[in-house]
Structures are given as C-alpha cells and as structure tokens.
C-alpha atoms as a PDB file:
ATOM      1  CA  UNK A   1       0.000   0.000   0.000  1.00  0.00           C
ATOM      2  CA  UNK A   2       2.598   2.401   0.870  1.00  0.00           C
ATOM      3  CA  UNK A   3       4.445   1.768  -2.164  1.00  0.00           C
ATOM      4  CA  UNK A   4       1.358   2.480  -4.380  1.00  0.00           C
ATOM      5  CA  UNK A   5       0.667   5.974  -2.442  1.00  0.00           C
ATOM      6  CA  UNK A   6       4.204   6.648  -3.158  1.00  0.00           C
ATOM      7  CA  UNK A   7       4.046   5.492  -6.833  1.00  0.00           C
ATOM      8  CA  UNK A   8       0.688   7.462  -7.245  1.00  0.00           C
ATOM      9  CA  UNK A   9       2.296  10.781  -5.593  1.00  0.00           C
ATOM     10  CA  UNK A  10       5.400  10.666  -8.089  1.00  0.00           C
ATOM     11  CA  UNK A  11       2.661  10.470 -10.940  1.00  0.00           C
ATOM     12  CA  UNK A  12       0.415  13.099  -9.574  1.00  0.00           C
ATOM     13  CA  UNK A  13       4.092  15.407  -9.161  1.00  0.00           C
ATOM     14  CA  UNK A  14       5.378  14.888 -13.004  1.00  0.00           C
ATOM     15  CA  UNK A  15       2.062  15.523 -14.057  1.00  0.00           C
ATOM     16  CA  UNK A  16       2.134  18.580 -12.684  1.00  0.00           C
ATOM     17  CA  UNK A  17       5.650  19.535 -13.875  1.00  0.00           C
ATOM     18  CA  UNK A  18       4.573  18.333 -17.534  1.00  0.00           C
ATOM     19  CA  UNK A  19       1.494  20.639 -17.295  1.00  0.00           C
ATOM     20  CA  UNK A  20       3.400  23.788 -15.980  1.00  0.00           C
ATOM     21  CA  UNK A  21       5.874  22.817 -18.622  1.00  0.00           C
ATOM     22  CA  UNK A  22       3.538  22.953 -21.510  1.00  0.00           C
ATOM     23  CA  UNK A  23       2.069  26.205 -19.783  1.00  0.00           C
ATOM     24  CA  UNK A  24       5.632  27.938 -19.083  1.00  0.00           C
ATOM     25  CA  UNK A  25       7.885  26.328 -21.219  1.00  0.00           C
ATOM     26  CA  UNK A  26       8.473  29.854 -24.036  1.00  0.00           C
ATOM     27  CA  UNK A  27       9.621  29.280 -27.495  1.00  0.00           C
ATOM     28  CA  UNK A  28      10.759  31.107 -30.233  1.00  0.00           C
ATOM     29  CA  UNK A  29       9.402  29.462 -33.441  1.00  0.00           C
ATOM     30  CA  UNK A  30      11.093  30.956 -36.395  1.00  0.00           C
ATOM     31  CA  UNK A  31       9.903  31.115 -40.158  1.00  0.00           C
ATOM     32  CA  UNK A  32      11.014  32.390 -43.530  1.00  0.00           C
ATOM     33  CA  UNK A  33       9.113  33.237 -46.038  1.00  0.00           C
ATOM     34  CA  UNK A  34      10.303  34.391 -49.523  1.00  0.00           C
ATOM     35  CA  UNK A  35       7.003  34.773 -52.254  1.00  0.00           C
ATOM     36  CA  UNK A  36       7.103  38.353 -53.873  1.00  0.00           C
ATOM     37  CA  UNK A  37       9.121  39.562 -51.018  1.00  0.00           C
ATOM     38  CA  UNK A  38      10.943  42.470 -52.971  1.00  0.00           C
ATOM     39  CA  UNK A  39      14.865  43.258 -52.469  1.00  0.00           C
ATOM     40  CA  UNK A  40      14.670  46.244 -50.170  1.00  0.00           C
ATOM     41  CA  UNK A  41      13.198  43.539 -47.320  1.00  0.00           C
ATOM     42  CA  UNK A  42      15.185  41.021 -47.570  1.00  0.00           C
ATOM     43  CA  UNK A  43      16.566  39.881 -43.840  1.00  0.00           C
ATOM     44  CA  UNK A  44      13.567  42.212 -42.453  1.00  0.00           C
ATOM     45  CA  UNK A  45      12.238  40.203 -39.277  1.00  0.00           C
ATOM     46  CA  UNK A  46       8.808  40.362 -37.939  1.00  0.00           C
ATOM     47  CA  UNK A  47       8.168  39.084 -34.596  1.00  0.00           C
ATOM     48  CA  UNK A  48       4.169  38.209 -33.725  1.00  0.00           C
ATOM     49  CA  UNK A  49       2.587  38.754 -29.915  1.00  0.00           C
ATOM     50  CA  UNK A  50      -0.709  36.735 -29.831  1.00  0.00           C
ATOM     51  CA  UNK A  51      -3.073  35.547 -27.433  1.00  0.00           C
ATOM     52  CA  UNK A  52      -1.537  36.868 -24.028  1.00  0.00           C
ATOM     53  CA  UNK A  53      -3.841  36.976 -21.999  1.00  0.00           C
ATOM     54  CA  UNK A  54      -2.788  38.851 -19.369  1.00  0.00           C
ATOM     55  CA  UNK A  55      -0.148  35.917 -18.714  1.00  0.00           C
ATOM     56  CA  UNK A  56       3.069  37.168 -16.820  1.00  0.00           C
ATOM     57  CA  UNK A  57       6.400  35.294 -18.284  1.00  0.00           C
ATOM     58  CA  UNK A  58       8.712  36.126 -15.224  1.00  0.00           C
ATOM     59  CA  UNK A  59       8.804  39.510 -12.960  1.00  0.00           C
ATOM     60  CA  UNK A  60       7.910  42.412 -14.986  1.00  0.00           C
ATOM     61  CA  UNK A  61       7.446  40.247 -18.162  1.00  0.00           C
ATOM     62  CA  UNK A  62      11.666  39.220 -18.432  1.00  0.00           C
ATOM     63  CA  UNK A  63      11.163  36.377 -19.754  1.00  0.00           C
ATOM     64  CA  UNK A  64       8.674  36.918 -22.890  1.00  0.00           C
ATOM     65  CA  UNK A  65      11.193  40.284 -23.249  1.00  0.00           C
ATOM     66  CA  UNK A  66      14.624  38.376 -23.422  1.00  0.00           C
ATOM     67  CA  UNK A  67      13.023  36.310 -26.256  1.00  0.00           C
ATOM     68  CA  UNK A  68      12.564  39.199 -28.139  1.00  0.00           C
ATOM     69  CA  UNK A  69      15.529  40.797 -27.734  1.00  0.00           C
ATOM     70  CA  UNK A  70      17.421  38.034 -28.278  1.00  0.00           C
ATOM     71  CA  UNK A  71      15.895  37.778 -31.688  1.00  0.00           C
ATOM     72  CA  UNK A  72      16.155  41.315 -32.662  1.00  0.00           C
ATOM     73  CA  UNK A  73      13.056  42.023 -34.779  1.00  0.00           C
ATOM     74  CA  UNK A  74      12.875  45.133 -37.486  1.00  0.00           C
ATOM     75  CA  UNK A  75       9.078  45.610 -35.965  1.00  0.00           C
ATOM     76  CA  UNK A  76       6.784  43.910 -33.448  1.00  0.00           C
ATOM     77  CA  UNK A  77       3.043  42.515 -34.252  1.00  0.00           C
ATOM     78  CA  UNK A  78       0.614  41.915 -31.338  1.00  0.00           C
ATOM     79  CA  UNK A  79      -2.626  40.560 -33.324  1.00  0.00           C
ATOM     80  CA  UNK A  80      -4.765  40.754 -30.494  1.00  0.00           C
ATOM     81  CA  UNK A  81      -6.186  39.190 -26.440  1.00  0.00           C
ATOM     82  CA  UNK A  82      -3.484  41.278 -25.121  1.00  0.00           C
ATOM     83  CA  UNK A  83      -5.765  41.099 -21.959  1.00  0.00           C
ATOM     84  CA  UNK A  84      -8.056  38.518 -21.104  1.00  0.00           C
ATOM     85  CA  UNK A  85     -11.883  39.136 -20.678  1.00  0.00           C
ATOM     86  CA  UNK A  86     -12.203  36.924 -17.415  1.00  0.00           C
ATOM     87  CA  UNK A  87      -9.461  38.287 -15.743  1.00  0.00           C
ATOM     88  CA  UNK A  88      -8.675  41.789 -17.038  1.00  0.00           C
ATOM     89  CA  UNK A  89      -5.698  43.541 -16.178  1.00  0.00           C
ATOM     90  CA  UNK A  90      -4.621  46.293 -17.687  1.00  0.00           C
ATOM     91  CA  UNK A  91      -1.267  46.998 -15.781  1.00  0.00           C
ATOM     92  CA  UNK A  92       0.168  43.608 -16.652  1.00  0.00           C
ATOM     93  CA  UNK A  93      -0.311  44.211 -20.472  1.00  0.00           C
ATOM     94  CA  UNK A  94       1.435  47.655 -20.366  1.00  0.00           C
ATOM     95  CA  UNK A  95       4.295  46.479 -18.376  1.00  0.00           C
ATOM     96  CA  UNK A  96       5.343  44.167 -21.202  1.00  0.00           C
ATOM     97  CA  UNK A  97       4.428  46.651 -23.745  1.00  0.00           C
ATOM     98  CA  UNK A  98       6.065  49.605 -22.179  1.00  0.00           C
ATOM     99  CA  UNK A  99       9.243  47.488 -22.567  1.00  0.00           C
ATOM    100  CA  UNK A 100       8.416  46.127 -25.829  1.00  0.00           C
ATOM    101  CA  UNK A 101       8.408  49.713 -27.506  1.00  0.00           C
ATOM    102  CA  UNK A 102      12.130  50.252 -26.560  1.00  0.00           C
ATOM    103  CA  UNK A 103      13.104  46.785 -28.553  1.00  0.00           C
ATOM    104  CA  UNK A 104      11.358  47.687 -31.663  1.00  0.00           C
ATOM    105  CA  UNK A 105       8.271  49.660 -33.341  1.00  0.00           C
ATOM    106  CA  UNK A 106       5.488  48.121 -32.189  1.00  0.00           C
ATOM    107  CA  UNK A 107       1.672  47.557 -34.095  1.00  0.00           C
ATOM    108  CA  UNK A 108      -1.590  46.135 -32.609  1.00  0.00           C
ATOM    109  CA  UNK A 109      -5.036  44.871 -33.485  1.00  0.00           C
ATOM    110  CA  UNK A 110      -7.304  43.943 -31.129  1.00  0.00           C
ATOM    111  CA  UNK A 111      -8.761  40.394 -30.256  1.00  0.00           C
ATOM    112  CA  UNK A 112     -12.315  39.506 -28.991  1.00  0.00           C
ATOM    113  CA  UNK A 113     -11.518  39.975 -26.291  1.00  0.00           C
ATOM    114  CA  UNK A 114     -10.413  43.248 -25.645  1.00  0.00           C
ATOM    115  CA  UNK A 115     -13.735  44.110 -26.770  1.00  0.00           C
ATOM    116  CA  UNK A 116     -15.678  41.933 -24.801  1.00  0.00           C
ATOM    117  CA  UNK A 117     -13.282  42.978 -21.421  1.00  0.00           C
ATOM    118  CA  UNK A 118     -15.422  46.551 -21.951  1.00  0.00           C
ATOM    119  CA  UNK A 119     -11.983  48.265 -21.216  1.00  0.00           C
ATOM    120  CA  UNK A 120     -10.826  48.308 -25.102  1.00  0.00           C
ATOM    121  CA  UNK A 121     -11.513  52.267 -25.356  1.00  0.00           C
ATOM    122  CA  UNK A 122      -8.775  52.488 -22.153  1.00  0.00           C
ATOM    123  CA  UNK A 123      -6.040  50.149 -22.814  1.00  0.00           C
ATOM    124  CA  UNK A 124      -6.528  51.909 -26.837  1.00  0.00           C
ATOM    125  CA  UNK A 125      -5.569  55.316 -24.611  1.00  0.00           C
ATOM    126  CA  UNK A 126      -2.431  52.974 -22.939  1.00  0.00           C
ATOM    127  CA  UNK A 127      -1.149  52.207 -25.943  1.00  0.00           C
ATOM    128  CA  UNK A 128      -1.049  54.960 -28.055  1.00  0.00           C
ATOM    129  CA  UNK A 129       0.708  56.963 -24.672  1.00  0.00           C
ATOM    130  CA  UNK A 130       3.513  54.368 -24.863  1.00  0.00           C
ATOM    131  CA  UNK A 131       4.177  54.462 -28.774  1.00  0.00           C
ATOM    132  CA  UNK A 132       2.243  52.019 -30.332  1.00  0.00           C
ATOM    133  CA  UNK A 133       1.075  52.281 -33.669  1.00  0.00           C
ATOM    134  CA  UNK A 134      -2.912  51.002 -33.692  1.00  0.00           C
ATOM    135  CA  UNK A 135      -4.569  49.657 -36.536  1.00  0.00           C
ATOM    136  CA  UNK A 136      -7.763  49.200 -36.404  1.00  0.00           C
ATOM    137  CA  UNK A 137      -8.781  48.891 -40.126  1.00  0.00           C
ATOM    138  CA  UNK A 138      -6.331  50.812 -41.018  1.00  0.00           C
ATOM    139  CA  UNK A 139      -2.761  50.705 -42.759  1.00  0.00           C
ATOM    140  CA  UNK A 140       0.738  51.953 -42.021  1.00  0.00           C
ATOM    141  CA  UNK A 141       3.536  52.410 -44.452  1.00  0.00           C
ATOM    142  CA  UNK A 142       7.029  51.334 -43.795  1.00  0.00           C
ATOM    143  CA  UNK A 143       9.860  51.592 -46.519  1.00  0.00           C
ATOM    144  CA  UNK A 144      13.142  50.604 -46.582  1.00  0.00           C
ATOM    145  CA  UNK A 145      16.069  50.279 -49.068  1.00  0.00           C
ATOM    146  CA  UNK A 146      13.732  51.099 -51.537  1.00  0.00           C
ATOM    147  CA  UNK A 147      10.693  48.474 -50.877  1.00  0.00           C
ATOM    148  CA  UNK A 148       7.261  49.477 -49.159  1.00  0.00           C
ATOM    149  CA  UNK A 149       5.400  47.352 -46.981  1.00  0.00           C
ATOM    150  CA  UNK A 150       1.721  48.489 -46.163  1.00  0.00           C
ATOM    151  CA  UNK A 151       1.229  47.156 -42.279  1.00  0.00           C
ATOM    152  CA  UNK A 152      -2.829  46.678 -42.348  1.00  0.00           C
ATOM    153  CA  UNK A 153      -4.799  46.157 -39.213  1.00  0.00           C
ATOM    154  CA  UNK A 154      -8.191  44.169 -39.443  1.00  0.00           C
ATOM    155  CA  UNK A 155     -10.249  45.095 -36.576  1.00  0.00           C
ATOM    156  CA  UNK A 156     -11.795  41.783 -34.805  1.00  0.00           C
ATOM    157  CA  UNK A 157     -14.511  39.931 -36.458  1.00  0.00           C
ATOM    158  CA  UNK A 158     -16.867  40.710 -33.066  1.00  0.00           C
ATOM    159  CA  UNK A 159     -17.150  44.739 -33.913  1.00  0.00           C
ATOM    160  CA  UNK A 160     -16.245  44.461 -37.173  1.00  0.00           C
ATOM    161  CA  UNK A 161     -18.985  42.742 -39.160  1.00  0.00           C
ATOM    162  CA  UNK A 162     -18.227  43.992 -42.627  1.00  0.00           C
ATOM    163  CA  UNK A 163     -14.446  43.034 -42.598  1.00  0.00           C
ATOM    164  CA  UNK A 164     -14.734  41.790 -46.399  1.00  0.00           C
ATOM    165  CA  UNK A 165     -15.710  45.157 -47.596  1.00  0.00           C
ATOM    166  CA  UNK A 166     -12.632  46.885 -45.095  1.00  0.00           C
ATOM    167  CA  UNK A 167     -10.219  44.769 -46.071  1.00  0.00           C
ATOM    168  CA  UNK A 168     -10.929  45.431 -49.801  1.00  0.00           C
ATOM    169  CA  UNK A 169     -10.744  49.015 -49.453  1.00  0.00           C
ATOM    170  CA  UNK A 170      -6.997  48.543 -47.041  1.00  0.00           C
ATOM    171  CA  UNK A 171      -5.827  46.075 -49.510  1.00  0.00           C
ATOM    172  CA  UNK A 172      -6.205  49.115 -52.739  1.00  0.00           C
ATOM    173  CA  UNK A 173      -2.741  51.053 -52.053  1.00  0.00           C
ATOM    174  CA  UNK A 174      -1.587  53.431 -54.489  1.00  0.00           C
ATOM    175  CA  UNK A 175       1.036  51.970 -54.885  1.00  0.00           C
ATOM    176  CA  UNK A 176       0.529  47.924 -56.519  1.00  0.00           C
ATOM    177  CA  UNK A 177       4.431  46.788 -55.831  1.00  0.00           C
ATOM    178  CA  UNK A 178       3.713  47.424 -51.823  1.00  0.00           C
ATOM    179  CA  UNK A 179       4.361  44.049 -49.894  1.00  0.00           C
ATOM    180  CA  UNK A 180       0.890  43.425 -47.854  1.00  0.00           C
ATOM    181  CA  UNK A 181       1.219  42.674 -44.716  1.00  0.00           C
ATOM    182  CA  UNK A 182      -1.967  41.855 -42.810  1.00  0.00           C
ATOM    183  CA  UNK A 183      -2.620  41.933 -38.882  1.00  0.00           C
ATOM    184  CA  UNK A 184      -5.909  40.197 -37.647  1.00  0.00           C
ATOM    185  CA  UNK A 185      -7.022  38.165 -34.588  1.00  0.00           C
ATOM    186  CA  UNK A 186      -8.990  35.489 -36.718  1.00  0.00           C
ATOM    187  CA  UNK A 187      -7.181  32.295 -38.995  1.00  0.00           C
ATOM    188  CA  UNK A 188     -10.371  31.051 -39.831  1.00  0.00           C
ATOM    189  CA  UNK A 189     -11.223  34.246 -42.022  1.00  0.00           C
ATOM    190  CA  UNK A 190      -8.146  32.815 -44.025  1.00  0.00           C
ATOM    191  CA  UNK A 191     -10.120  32.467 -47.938  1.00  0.00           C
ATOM    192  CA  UNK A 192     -11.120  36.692 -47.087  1.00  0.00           C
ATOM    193  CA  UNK A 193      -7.070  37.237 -47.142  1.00  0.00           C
ATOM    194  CA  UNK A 194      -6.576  35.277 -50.242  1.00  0.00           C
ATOM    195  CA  UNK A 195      -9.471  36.966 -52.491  1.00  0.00           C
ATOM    196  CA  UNK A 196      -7.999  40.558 -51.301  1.00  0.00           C
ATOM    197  CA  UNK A 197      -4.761  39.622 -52.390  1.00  0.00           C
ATOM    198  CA  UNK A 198      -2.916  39.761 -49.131  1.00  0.00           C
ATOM    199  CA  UNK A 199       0.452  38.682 -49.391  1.00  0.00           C
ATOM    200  CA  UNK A 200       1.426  38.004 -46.087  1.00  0.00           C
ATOM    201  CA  UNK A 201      -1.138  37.645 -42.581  1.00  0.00           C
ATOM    202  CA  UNK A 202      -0.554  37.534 -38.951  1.00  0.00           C
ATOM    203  CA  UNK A 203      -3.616  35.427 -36.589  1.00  0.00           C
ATOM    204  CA  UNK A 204      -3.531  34.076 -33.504  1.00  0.00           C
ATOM    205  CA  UNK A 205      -6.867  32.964 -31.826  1.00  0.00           C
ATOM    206  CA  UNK A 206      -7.327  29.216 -32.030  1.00  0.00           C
ATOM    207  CA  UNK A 207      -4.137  28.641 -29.053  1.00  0.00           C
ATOM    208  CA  UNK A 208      -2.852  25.806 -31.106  1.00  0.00           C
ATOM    209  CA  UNK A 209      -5.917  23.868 -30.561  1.00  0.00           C
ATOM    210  CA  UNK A 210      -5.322  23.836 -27.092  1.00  0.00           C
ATOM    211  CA  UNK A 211      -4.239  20.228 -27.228  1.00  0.00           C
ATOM    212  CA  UNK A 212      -2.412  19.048 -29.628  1.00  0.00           C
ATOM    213  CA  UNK A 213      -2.371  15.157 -30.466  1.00  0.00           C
ATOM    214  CA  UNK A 214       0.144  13.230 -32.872  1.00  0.00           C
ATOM    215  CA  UNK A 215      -1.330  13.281 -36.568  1.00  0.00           C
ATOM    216  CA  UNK A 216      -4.279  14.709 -35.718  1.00  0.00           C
ATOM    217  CA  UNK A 217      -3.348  18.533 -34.970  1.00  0.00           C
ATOM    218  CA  UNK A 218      -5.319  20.678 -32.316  1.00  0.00           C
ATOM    219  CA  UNK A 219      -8.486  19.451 -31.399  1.00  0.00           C
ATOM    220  CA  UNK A 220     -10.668  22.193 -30.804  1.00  0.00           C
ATOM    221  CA  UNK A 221     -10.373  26.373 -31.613  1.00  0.00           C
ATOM    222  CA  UNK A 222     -12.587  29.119 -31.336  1.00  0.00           C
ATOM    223  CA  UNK A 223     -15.115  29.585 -34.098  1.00  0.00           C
ATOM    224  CA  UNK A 224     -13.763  26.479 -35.649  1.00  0.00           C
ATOM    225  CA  UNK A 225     -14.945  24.266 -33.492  1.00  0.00           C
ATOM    226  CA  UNK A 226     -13.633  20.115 -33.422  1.00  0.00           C
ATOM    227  CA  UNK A 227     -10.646  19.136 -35.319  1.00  0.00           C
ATOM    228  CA  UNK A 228      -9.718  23.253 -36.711  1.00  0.00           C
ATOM    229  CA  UNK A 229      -8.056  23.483 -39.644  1.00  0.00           C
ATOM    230  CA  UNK A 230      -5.679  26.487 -38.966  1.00  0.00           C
ATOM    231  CA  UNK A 231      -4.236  26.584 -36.055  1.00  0.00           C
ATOM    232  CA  UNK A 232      -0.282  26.478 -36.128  1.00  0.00           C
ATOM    233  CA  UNK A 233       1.803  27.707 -38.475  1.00  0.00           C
ATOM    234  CA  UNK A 234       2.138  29.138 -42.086  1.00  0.00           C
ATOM    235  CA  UNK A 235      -0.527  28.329 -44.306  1.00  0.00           C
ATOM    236  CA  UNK A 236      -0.897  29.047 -48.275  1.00  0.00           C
ATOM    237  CA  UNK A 237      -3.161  29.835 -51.112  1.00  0.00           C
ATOM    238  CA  UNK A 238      -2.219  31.190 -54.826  1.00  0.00           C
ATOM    239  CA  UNK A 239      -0.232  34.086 -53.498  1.00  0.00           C
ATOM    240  CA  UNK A 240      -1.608  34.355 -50.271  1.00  0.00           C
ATOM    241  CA  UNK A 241       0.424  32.860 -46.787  1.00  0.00           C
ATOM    242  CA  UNK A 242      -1.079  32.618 -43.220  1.00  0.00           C
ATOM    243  CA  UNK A 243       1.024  32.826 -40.243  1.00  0.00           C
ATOM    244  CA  UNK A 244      -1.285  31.493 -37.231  1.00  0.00           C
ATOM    245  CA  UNK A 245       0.441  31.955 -33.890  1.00  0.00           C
ATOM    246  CA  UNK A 246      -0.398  29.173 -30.905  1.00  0.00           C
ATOM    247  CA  UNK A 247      -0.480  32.556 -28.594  1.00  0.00           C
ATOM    248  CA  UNK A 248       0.636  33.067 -25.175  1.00  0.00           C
ATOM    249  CA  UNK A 249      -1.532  32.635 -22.863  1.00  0.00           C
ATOM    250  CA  UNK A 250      -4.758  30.675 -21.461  1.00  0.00           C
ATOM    251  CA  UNK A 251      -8.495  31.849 -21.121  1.00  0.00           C
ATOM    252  CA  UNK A 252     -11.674  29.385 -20.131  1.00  0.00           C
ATOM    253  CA  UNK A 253      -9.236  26.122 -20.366  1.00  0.00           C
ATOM    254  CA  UNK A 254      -6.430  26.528 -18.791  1.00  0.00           C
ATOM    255  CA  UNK A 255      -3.962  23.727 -19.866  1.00  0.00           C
ATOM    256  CA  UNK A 256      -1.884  23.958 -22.942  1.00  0.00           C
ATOM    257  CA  UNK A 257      -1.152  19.811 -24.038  1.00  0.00           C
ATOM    258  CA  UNK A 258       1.615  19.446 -26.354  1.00  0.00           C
ATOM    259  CA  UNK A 259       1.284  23.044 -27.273  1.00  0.00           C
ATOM    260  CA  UNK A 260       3.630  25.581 -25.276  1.00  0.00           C
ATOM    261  CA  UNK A 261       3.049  28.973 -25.980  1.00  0.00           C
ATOM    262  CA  UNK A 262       5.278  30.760 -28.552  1.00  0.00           C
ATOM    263  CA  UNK A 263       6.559  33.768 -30.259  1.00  0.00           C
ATOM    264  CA  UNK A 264       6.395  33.625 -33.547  1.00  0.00           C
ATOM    265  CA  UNK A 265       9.787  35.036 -35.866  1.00  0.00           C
ATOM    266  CA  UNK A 266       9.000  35.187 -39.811  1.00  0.00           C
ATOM    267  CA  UNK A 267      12.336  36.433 -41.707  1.00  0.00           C
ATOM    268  CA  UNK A 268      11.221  37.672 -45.097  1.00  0.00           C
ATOM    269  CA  UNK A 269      13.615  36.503 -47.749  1.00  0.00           C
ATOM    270  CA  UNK A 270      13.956  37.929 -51.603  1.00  0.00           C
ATOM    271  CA  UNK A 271      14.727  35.594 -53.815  1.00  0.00           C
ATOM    272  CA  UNK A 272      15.570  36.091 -57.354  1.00  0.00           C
ATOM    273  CA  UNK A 273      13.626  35.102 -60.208  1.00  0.00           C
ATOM    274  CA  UNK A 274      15.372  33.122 -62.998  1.00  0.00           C
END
C-alpha cells in the first residue's frame, strides 16, 4: 500500500511539472518566407505577440522580453487578447508593452476579447501613450532600401462585421508593388485574405488547438470548433500565406497539451527570379 501511495504521488508530481511545462515552457518558433518579397526587405524580421492573456512570463514580463531581444526584430506585431476578458488587467499588459516599444516599433489589433473585457476604449488610450502604432482597419507604411510594406490592421470579427468590404478598401494602395502585410485576430477568415490579395497575414486565436495530439493537430479552436483546420503555423493559397500563432496565454481552459506557448519570428527573404 505504501508503495502504491508513493508510486501514485510521483505520478500526480510529473504531471504537474509536464502541465506547468507545456504552460511555461516559451519558445521562439522561427519562419522564412520568400514569395514576392521584394529586395529592399530582404533579412527584415517580424516578430508576432498573440493571445496573451494577461499571462506574466517572469517579474515584470523578463522572460517573454529576453526572447525578443534576443531575436532582434525590425518591428513587433501583437494581433490581439493582449488582456483577457475573465481576468482583465490592464497593468500587466502595459508592463510588457512599455518594454516592448524600446526593442522595436510596435503595431496592434485587437482580439475579442479586448472588446468583450469593456476596457478596449482604455487600454486603446495605454497604448497609443507608450508608442504604439494602432490599426484598427487601417494601414501603415514602412519603406526601406527602396521596398514598401503596407502594415494593415483588421479590426476583430466581433465589432467588425463587414471586414470583407474593409479589407478590400486597405488592400487598394496606391502603390501595386507594396508588400501586404496583414494583422488580424482570426485564422479562420483565411479564404477573405486570399481573395484581397494579401500577401502576407498575422492570426492568432485558435491557441494551437489547445491540445495538440500526434497526426491529428489541435483538437478544438474558437469559431472552428472540433478538429480546426488552422491553427499552427504558415498556411498558403495562390499568393496568399497565413502565419497562425499558438499565442501566449490561457483563457476558459487553462492547460496547454503538447502546445507551449510561442513567439512567432518570420524572416522575409527575396529571392531572385530566374
């Protein structure tokens, strides 16, 4: 008997370690991506916030902010659920994004859940005090070495009913040889970025699936339901790629399986054309 209690306490312990593991354990997952990326951006990094959720990665945020040092970014993408609508603090977002803004220029759409926190007209107020560039439908231009990327910020699905038509009118820059970069909260929108032409979109939203199981995938997201079909990693259509972000943080379930949370590097590459 003793033996069994002792057997079923060293289970019960490394189950717990493997959960705070899968919960704690921060990666950098790093991409490159080369289709109609012109010259002038070759090398440019863009590094993706998603999904935190008013998690904390170490006092004042060090841990989350080492990782992005460490990979030196060109600009910084949080594509919404910076806070968390069950748990709302507003402090804990800005101390990582206070920081953030000294590593590299940072941009921001919002996630359900800012708007359903009712404090998304106050932490808006936040982050345009500390820097940050908001883009709710809306665009931002960034050049350099002679290439233009138009940054383009989907407001979420949730306030944002007509997103089709918005993104149509973002997506018509004056100038055609732009590189499109899109920043939304929602992967399952994904055929809306290919018939606009995007060339290149930022999501979060489904966490991974929560759990992840081997050759299966994630088994359930956010208006995808059982068995989602985007919910890690780079997806693509004609000219059109889909970066979806397992996120950060936690909300209603509150285990990550197989699934630890990530930042998300994608290097663009140019690549000549024979």
């Amino acid at each position: 008997m003793k033996y069994l209690k002792t057997k079923i306490a060293c289970t019960f312990i490394c189950l717990a370690g493997f959960l705070y593991w899968q919960n704690n354990g921060l990666m950098l997952t790093q991409h490159t991506y080369s289709k109609n990326v012109p010259e002038g951006l070759d090398g440019y990094k863009i590094l993706q916030v998603s999904d935190l959720q008013n998690k904390s990665f170490g006092q004042n945020q060090e841990r989350l902010l080492k990782k992005i040092r460490n990979g030196a970014p060109d600009i910084i993408v949080i594509t919404g659920d910076l806070i968390d609508r069950n748990r709302t603090d507003l402090d804990v977002a800005m101390i990582f994004v206070d920081k953030a803004v000294n590593i590299a220029p940072v941009y921001y759409v919002s996630g359900n859940h800012e708007h359903q926190s009712g404090c998304f007209d106050e932490l808006s107020e936040k982050l345009i005090a500390a820097g940050v560039t908001i883009l709710e439908n809306g665009k931002s231009i960034v050049e350099r070495n002679g290439a233009t990327i138009e940054i383009i910020g989907l407001a979420d699905k949730s306030v944002n009913p007509y997103y089709a038509q918005v993104l149509s009118t973002l997506t018509k820059g004056e100038n055609e040889n732009s590189f499109h970069v899109l920043l939304s909260h929602r992967p399952e929108l994904f055929e809306t970025y290919v018939e606009n032409g995007v060339d290149l979109a930022f999501t979060g939203h489904a966490h991974g699936g929560q759990i992840r199981l081997p050759f299966i995938g994630g088994i359930f997201a956010p208006n995808q339901g059982f068995f989602p079909s985007y919910t890690v990693g780079i997806y693509e259509e004609n000219n059109t790629a889909m970066v979806v972000s397992r996120g950060l943080g936690n909300s209603t379930f509150p285990f990550r399986i197989f699934n630890r949370p990530e930042l998300v590097m994608v290097t663009l590459k140019y690549e000549k054309k024979p």
